[in-house]
Protein backbone atom coordinates (compact mmCIF):
# COMPACT_ATOMS: atom_id res chain seq x y z
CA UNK A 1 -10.08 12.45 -2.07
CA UNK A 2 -12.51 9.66 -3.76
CA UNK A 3 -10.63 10.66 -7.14
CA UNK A 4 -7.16 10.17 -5.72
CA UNK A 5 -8.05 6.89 -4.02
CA UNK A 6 -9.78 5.58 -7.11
CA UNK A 7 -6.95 6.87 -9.49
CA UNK A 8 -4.57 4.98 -7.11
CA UNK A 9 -6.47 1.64 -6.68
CA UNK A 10 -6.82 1.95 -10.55
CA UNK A 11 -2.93 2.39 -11.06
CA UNK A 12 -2.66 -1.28 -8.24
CA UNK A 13 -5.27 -3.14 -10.41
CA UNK A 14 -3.15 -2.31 -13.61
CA UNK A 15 0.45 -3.62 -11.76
CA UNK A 16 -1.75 -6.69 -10.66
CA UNK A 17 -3.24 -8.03 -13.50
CA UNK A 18 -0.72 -6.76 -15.56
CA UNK A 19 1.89 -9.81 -13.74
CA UNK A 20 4.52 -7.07 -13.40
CA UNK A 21 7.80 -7.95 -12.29
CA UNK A 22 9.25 -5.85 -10.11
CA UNK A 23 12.36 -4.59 -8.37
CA UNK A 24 14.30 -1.73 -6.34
CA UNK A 25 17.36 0.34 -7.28
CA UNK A 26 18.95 2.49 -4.66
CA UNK A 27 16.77 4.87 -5.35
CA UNK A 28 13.52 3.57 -4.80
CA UNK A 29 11.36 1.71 -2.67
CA UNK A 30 9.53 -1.80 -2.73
CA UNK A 31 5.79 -1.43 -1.84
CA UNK A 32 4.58 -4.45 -0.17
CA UNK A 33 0.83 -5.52 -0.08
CA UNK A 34 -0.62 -7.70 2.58
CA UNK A 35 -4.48 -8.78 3.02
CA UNK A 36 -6.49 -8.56 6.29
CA UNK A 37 -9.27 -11.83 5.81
CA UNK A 38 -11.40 -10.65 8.48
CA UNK A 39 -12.22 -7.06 7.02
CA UNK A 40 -10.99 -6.99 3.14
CA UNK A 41 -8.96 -4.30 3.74
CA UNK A 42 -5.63 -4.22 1.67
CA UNK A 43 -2.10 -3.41 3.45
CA UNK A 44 0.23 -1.04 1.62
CA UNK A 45 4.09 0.00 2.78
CA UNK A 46 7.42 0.49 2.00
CA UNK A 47 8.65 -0.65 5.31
CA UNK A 48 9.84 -4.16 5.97
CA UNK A 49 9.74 -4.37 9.82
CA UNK A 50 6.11 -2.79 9.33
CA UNK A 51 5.40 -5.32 6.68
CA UNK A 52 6.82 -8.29 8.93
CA UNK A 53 4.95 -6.79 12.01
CA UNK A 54 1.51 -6.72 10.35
CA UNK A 55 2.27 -9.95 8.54
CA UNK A 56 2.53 -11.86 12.28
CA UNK A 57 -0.22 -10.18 13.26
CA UNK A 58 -2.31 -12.42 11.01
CA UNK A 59 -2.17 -10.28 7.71
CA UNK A 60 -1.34 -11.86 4.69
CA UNK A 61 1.75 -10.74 2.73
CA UNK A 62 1.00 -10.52 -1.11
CA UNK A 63 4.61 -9.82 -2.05
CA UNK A 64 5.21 -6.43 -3.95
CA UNK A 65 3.06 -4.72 -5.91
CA UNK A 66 5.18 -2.00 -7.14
CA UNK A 67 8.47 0.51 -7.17
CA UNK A 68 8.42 3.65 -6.01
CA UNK A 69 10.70 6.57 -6.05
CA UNK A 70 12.15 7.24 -2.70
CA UNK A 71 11.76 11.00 -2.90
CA UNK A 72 8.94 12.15 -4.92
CA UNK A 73 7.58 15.98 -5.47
CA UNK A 74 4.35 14.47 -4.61
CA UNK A 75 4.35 12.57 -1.07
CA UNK A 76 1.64 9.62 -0.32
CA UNK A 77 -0.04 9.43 2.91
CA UNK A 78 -1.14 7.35 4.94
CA UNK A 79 -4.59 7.87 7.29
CA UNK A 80 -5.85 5.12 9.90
CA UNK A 81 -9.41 5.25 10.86
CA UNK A 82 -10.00 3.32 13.67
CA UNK A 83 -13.65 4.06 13.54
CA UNK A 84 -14.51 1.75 10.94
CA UNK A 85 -14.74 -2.11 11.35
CA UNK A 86 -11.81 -3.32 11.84
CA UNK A 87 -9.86 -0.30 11.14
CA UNK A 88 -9.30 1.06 7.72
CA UNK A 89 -6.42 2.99 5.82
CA UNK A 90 -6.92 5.29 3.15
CA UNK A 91 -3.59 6.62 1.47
CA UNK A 92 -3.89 10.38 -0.53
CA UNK A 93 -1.45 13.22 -1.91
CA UNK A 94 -3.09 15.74 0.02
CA UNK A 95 -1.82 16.32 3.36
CA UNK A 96 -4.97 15.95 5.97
């Protein structure tokens, strides 16, 4: 799992720096980032209404970060652990 986080935070840090621009066909999806100041913790989805519910919650929206396809061989997912400090999400191609 620490390989498939890393790979994927590797592939974000590329898009970032990289000043990508961006933008959805039909057939994919816009993933937003937002920023949590109080734990450091990075927001990632391809929802709007969950992007504009965690964004007036006091996130921060970062705008999108990338494309993805909508329908993929290889699904992402998404685990919450509300264990940790302020929560945390970790996101992984292996179903849990």
């Amino acid at each position: 799992m620490k390989k498939v986080l890393l790979s994927f935070l590797t592939i974000m840090t590329i898009l970032m720096i990289g000043g990508v621009k961006v933008s959805a066909d039909s057939t994919q999806s816009e993933i937003y980032r937002l920023y949590n100041k109080n734990t450091g913790e990075h927001f990632y989805t391809s929802s709007a209404f969950e992007r504009d519910s965690v964004s007036k919650s006091g996130w921060s929206y970062e705008g999108v970060r990338w494309v993805s396809p909508k329908k993929s061989a290889t699904p992402i997912y998404r685990v919450f652990n509300p264990n940790a400090r302020g929560g945390d999400h970790y996101y992984t191609k292996k179903q849990l």
